[in-house]
PDB file of N, CA and C in Angstrom:
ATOM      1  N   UNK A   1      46.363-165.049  51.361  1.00  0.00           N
ATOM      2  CA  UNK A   1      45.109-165.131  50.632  1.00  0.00           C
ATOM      3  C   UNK A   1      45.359-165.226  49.124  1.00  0.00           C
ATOM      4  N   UNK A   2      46.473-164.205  48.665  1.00  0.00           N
ATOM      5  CA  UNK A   2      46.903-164.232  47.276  1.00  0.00           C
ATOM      6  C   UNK A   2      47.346-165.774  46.710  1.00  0.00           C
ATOM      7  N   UNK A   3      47.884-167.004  47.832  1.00  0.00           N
ATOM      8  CA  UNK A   3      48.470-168.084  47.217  1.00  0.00           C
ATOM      9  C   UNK A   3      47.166-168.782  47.380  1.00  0.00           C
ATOM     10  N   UNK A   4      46.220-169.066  48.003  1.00  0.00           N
ATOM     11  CA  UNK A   4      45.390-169.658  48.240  1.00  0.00           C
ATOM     12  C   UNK A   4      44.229-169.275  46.871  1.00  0.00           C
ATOM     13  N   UNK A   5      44.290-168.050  46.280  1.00  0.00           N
ATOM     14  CA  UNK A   5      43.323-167.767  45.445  1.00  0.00           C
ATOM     15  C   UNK A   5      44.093-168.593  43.904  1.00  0.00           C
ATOM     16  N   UNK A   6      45.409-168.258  44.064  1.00  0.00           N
ATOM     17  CA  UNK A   6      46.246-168.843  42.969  1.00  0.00           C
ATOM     18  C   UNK A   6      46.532-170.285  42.870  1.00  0.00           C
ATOM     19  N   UNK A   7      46.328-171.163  44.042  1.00  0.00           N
ATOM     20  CA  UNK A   7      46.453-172.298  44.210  1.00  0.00           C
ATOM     21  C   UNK A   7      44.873-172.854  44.490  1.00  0.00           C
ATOM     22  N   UNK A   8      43.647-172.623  44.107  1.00  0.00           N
ATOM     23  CA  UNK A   8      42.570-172.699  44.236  1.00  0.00           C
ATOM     24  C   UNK A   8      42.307-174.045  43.338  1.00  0.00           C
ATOM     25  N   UNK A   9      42.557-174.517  42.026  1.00  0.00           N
ATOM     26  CA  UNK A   9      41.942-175.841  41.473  1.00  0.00           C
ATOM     27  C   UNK A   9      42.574-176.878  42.220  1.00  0.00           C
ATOM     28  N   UNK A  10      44.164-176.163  42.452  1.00  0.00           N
ATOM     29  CA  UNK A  10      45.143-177.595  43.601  1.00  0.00           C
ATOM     30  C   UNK A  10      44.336-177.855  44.763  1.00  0.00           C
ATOM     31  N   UNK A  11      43.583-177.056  45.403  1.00  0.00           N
ATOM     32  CA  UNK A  11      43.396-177.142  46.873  1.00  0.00           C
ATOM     33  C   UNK A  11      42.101-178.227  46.829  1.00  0.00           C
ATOM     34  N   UNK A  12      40.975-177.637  45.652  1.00  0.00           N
ATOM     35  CA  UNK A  12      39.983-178.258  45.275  1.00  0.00           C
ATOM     36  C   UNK A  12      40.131-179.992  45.094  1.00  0.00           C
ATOM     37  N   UNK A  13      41.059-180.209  44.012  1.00  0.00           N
ATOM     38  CA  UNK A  13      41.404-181.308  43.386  1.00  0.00           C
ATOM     39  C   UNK A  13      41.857-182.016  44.573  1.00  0.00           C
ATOM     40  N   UNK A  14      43.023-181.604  45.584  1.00  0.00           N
ATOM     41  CA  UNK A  14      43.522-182.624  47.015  1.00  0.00           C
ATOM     42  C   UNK A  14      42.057-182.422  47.698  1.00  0.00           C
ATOM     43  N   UNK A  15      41.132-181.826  47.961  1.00  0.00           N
ATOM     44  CA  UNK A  15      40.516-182.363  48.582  1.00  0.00           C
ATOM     45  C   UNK A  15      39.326-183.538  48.103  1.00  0.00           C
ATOM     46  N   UNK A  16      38.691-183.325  46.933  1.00  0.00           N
ATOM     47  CA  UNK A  16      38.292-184.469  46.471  1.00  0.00           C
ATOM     48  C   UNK A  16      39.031-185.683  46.235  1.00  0.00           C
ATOM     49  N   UNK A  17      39.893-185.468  45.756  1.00  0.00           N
ATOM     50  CA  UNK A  17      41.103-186.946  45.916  1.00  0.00           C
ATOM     51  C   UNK A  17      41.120-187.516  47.529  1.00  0.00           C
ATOM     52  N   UNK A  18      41.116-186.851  48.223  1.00  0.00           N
ATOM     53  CA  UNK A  18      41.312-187.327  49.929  1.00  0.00           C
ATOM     54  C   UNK A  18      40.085-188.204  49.966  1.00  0.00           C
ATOM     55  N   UNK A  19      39.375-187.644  49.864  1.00  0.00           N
ATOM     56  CA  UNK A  19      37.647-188.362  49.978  1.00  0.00           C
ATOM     57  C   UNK A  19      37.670-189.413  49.156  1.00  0.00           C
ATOM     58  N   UNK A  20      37.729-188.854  47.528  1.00  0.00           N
ATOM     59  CA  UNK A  20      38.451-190.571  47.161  1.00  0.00           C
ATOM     60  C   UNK A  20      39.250-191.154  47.252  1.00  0.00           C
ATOM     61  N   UNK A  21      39.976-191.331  48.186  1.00  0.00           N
ATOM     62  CA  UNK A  21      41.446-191.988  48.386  1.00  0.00           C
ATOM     63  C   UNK A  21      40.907-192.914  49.412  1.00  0.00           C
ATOM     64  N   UNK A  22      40.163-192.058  50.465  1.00  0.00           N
ATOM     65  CA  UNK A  22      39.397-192.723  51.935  1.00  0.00           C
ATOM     66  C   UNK A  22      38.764-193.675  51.307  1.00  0.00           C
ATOM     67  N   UNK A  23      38.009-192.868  50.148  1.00  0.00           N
ATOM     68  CA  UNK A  23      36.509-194.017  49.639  1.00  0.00           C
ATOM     69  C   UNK A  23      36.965-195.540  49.086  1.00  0.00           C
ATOM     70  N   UNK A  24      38.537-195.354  48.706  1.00  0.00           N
ATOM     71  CA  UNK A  24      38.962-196.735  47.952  1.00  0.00           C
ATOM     72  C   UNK A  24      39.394-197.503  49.272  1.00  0.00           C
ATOM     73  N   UNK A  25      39.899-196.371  49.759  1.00  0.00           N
ATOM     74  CA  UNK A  25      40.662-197.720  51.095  1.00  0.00           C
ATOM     75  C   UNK A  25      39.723-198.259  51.820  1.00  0.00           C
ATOM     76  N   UNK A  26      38.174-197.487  52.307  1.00  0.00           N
ATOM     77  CA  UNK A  26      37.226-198.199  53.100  1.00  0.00           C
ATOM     78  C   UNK A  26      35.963-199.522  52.147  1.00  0.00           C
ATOM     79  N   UNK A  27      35.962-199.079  50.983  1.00  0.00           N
ATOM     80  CA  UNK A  27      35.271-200.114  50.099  1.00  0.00           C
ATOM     81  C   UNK A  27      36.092-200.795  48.882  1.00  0.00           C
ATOM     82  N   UNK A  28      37.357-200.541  48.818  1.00  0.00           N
ATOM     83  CA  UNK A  28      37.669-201.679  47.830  1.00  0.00           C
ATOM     84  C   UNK A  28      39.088-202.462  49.234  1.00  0.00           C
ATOM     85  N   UNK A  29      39.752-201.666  49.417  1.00  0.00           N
ATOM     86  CA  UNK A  29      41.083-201.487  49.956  1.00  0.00           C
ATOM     87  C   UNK A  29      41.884-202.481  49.604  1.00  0.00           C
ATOM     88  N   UNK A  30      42.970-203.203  50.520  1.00  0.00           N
ATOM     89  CA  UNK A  30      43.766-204.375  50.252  1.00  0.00           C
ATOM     90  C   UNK A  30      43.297-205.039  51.679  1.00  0.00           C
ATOM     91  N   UNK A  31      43.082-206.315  51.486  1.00  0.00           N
ATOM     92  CA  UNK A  31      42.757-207.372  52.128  1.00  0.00           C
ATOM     93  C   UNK A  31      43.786-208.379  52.792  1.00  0.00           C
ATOM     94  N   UNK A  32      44.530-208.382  52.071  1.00  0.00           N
ATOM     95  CA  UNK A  32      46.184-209.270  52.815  1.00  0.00           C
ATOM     96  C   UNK A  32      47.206-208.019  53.521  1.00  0.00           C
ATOM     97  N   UNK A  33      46.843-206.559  53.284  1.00  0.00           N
ATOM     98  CA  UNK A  33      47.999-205.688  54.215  1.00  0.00           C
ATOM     99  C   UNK A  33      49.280-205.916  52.800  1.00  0.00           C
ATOM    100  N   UNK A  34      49.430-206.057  51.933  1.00  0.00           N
ATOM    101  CA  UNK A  34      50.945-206.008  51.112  1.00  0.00           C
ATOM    102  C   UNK A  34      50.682-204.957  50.304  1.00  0.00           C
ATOM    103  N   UNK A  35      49.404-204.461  50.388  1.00  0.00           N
ATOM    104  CA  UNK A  35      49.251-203.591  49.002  1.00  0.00           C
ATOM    105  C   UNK A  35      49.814-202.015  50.204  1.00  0.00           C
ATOM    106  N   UNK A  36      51.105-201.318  49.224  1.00  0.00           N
ATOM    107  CA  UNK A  36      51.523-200.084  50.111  1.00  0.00           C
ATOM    108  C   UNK A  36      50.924-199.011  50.337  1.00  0.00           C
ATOM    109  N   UNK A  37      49.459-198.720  49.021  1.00  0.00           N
ATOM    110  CA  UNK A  37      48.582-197.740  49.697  1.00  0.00           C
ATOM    111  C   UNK A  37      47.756-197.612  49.694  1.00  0.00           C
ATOM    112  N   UNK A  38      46.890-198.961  49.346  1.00  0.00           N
ATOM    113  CA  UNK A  38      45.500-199.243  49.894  1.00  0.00           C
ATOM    114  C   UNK A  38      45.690-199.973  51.375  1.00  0.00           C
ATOM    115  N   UNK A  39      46.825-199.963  51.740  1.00  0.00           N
ATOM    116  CA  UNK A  39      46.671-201.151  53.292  1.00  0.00           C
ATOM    117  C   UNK A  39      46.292-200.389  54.560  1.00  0.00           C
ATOM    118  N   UNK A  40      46.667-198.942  54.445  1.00  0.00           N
ATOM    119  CA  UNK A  40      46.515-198.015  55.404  1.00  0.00           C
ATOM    120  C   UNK A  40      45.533-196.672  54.956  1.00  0.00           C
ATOM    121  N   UNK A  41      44.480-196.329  55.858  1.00  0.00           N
ATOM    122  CA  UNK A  41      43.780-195.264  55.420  1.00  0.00           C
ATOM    123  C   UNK A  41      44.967-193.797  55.423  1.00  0.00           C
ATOM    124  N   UNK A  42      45.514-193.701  55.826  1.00  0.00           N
ATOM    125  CA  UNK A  42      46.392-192.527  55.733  1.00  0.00           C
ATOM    126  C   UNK A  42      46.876-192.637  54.033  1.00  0.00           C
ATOM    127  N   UNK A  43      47.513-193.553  54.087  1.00  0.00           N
ATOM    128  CA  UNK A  43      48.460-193.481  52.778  1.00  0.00           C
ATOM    129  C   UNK A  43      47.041-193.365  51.684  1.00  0.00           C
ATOM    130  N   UNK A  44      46.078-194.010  51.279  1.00  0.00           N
ATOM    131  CA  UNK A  44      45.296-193.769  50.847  1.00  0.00           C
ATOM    132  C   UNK A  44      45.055-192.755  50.704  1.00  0.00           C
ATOM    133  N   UNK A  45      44.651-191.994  51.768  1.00  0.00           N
ATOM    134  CA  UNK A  45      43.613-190.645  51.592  1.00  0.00           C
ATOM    135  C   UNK A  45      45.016-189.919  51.033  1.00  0.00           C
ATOM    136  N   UNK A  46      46.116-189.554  51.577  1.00  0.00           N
ATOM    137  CA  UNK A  46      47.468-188.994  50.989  1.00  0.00           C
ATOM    138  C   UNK A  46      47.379-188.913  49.550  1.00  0.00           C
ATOM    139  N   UNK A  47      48.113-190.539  48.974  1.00  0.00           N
ATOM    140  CA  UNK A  47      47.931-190.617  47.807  1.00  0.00           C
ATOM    141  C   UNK A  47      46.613-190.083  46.865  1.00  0.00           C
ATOM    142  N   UNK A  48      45.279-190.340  47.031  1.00  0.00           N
ATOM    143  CA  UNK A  48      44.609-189.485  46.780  1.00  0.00           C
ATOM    144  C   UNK A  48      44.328-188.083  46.359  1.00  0.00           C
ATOM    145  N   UNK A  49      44.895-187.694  47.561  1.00  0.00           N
ATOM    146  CA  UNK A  49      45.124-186.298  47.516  1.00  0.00           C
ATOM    147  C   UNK A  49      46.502-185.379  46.879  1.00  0.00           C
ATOM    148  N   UNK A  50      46.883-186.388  46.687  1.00  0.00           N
ATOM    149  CA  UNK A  50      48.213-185.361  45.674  1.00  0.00           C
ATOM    150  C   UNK A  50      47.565-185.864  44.163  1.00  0.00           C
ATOM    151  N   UNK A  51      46.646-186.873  43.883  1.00  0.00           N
ATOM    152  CA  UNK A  51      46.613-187.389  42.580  1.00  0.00           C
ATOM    153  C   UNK A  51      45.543-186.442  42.347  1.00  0.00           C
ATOM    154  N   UNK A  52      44.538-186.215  43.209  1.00  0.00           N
ATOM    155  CA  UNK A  52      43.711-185.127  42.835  1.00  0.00           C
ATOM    156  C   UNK A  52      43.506-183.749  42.618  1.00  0.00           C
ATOM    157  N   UNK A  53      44.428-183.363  43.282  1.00  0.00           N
ATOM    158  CA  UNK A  53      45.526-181.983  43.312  1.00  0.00           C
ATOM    159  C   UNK A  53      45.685-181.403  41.862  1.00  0.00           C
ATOM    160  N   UNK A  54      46.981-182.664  41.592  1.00  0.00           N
ATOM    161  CA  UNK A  54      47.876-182.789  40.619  1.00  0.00           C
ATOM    162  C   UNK A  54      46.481-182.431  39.384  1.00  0.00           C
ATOM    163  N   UNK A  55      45.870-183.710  39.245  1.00  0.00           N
ATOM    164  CA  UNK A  55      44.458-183.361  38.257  1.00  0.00           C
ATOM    165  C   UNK A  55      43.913-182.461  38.095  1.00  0.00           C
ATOM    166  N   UNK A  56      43.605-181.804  39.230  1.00  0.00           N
ATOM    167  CA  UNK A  56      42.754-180.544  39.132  1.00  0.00           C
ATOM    168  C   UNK A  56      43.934-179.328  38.522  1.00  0.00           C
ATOM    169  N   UNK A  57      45.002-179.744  38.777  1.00  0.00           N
ATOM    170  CA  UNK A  57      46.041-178.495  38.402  1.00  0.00           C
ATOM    171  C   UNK A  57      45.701-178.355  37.146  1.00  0.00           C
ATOM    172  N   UNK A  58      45.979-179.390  36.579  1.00  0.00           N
ATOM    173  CA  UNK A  58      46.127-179.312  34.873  1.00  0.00           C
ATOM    174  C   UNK A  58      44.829-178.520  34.182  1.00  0.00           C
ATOM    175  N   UNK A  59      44.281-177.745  34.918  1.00  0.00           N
ATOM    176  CA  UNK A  59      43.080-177.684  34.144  1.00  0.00           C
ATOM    177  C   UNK A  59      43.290-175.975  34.227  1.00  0.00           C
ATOM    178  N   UNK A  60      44.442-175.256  35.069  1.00  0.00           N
ATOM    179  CA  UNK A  60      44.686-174.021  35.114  1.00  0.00           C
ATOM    180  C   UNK A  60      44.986-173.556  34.089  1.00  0.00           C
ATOM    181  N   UNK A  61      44.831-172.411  33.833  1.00  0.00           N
ATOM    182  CA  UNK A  61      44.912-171.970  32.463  1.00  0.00           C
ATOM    183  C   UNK A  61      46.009-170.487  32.578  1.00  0.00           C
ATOM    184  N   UNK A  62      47.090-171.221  31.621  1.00  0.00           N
ATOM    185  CA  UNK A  62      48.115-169.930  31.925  1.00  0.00           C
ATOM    186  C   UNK A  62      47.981-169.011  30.537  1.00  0.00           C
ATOM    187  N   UNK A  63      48.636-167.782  30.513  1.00  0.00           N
ATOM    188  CA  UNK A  63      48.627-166.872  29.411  1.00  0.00           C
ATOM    189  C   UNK A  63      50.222-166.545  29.668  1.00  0.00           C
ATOM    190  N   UNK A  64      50.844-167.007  28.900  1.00  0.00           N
ATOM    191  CA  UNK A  64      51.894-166.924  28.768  1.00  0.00           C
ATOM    192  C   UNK A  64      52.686-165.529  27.852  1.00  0.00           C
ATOM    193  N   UNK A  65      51.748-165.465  26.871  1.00  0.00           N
ATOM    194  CA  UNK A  65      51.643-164.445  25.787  1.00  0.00           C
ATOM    195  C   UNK A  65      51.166-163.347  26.387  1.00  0.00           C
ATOM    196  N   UNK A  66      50.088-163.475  27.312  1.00  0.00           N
ATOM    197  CA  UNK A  66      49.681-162.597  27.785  1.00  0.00           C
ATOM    198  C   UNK A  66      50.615-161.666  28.787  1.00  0.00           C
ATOM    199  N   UNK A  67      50.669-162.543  29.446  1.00  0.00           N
ATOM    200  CA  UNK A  67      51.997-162.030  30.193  1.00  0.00           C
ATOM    201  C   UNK A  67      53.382-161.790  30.062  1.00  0.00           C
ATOM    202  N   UNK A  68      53.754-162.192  28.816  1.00  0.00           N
ATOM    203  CA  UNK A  68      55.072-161.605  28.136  1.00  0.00           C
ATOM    204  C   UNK A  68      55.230-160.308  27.470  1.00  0.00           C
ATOM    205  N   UNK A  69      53.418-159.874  26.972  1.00  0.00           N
ATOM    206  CA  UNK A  69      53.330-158.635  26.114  1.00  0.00           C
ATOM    207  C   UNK A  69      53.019-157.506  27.317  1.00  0.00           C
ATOM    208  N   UNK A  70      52.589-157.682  28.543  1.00  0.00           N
ATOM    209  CA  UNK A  70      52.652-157.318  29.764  1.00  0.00           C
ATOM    210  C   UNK A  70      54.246-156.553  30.358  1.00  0.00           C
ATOM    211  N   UNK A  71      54.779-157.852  30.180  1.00  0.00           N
ATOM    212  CA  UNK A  71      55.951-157.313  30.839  1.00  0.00           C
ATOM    213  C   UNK A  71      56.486-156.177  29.854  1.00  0.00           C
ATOM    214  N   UNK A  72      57.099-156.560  28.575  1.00  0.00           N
ATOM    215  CA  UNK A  72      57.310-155.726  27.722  1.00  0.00           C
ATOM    216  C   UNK A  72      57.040-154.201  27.572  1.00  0.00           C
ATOM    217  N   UNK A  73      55.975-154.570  27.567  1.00  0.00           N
ATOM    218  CA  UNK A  73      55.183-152.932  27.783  1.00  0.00           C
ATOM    219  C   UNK A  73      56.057-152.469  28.781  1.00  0.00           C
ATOM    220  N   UNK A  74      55.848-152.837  29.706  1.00  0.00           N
ATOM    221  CA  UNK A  74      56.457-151.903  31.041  1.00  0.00           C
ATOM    222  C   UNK A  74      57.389-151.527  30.843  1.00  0.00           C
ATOM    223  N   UNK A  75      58.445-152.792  30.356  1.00  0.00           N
ATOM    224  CA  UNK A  75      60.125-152.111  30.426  1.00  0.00           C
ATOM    225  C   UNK A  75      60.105-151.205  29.436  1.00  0.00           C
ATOM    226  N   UNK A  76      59.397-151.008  28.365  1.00  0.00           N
ATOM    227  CA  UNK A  76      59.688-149.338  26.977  1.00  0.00           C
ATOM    228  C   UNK A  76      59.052-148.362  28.023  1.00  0.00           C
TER     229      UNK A  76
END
């Protein structure tokens, strides 16, 4: 439950990416089969979903400071 609460904008972000990944491959997609990940709904929704992931990650907000003056404390 603890990784799932900590991995919460990733989980968010792959799943809207999936949906848009589906949404490109069923209304734009590739039409000749050469394109490698619009040609297949899998790879689509996939790709999607790590790009949306990835996106949503960036928006986590770390405290780095915060957590260095944290540790500190403890070890005195």
């Amino acid at each position: 439950m603890k990784f799932i609460k900590q991995q919460k904008l990733f989980i968010i972000g792959a799943i809207i990416g999936a949906v848009g990944g589906y949404a490109y491959y069923h209304f734009v997609g590739c039409v000749s089969g050469t394109c490698s990940i619009t040609s297949k709904p899998v790879n689509s929704t996939l790709y999607g979903a790590l790009m949306g992931g990835l996106f949503f990650s960036l928006f986590k907000s770390t405290n780095f400071k915060k957590n260095k003056n944290i540790k500190n404390e403890q070890e005195q």
